[in-house]
Protein backbone atom coordinates (compact mmCIF):
# COMPACT_ATOMS: atom_id res chain seq x y z
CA UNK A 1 0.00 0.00 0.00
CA UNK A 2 2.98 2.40 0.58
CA UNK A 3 4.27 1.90 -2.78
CA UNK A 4 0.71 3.07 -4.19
CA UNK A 5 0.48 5.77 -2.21
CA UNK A 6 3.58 7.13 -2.68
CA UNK A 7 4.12 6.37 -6.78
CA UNK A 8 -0.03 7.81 -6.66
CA UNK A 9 1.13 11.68 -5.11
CA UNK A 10 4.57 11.24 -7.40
CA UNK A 11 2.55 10.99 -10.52
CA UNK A 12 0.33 13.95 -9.18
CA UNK A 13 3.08 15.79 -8.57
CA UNK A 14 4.62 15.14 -12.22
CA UNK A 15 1.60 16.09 -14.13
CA UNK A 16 1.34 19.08 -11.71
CA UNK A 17 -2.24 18.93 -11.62
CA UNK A 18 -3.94 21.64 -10.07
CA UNK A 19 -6.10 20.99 -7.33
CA UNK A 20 -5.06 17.15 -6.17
CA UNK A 21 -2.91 18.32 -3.32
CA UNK A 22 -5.31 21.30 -1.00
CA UNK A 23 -3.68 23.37 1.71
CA UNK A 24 -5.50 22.90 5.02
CA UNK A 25 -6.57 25.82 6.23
CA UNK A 26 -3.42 26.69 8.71
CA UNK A 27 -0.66 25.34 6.29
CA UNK A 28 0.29 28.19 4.93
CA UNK A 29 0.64 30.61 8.43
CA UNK A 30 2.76 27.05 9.95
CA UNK A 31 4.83 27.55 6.62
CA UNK A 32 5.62 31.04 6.86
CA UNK A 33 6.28 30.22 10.85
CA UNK A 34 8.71 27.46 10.38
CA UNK A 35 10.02 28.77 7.55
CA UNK A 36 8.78 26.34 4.59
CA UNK A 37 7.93 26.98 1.33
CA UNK A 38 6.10 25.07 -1.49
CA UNK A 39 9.14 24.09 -2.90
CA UNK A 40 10.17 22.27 0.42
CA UNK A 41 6.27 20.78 0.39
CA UNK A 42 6.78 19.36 -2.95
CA UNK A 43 10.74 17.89 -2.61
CA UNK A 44 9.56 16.20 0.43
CA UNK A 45 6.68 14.54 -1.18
CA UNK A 46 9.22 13.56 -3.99
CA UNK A 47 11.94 12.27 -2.31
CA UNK A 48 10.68 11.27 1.39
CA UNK A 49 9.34 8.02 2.53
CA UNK A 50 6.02 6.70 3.89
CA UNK A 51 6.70 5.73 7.50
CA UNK A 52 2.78 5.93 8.55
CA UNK A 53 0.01 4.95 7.09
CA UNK A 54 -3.29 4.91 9.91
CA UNK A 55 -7.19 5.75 9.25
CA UNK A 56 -8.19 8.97 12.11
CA UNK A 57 -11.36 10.72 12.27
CA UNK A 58 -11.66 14.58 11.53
CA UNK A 59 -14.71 16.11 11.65
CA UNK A 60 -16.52 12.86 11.91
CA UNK A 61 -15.59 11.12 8.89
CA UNK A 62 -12.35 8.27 8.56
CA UNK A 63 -9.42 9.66 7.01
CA UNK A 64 -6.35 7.61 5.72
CA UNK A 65 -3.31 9.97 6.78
CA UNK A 66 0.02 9.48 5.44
CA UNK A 67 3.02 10.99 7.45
CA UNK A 68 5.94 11.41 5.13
CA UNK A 69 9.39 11.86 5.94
CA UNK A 70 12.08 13.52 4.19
CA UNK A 71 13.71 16.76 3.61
CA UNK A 72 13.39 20.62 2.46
CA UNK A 73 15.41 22.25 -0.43
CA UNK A 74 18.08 23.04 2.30
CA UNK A 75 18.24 19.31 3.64
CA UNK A 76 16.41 19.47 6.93
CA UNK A 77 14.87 17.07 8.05
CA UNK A 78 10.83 17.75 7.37
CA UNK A 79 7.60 15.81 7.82
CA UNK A 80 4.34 16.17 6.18
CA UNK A 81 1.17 14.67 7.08
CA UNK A 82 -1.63 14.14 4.36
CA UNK A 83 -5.02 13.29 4.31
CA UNK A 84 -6.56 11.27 1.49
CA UNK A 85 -9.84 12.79 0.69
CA UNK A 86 -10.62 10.48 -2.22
CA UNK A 87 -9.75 9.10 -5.60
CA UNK A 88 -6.06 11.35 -6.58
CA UNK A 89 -7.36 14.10 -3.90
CA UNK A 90 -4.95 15.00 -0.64
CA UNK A 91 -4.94 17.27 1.67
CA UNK A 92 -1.76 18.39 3.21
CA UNK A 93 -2.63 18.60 7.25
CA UNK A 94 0.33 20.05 8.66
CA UNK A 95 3.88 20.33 7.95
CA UNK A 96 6.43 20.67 10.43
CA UNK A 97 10.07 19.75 11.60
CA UNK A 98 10.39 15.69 12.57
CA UNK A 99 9.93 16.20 16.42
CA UNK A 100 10.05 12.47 17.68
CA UNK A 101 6.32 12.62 19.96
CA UNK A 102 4.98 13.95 16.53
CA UNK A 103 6.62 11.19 14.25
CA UNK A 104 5.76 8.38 16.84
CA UNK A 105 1.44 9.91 17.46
């Protein structure tokens, strides 16, 4: 299941289709915090590695969430979570440095 996951936001990414990867809603102020951009969003979906896969509940539905880890255009260490919303449709929950409680939740 990794392997799909991770070739299915890869191909996304390629085709740069617009739309197939949302924002949440605080993504882009805990971006401009930390001190990501969308380059580092996208090179860490590229390159990083599925080390979660787990079904949560957000707002009363099941989510699949995907924590990804990997590294920003500077080669820091980065993780990004992702929710899959439906057929080639994610939505990036948070990004944020690797902090070991966050990698291990």
């Amino acid at each position: 299941m990794k392997k799909e996951l991770k070739n299915e936001i890869v191909n996304i990414l390629k085709r740069k289709v617009k739309g197939c990867i949302k924002l949440g809603i605080h993504v882009p102020n805990r971006c401009n915090q930390r001190g990501y951009t969308k380059s580092d969003l996208v090179y860490c979906l590229m390159k990083g590695e599925i080390i979660k896969i787990s079904s949560e509940s957000f707002k009363g539905k099941n989510v699949l969430t995907i924590k990804i880890l990997g590294v920003d255009t500077d080669n820091n260490p980065l993780l990004v979570v992702l929710g899959k919303e439906g057929i080639h449709q994610f939505k990036c929950i948070t990004i944020t440095p690797p902090i070991k409680e966050k990698l291990m939740a």
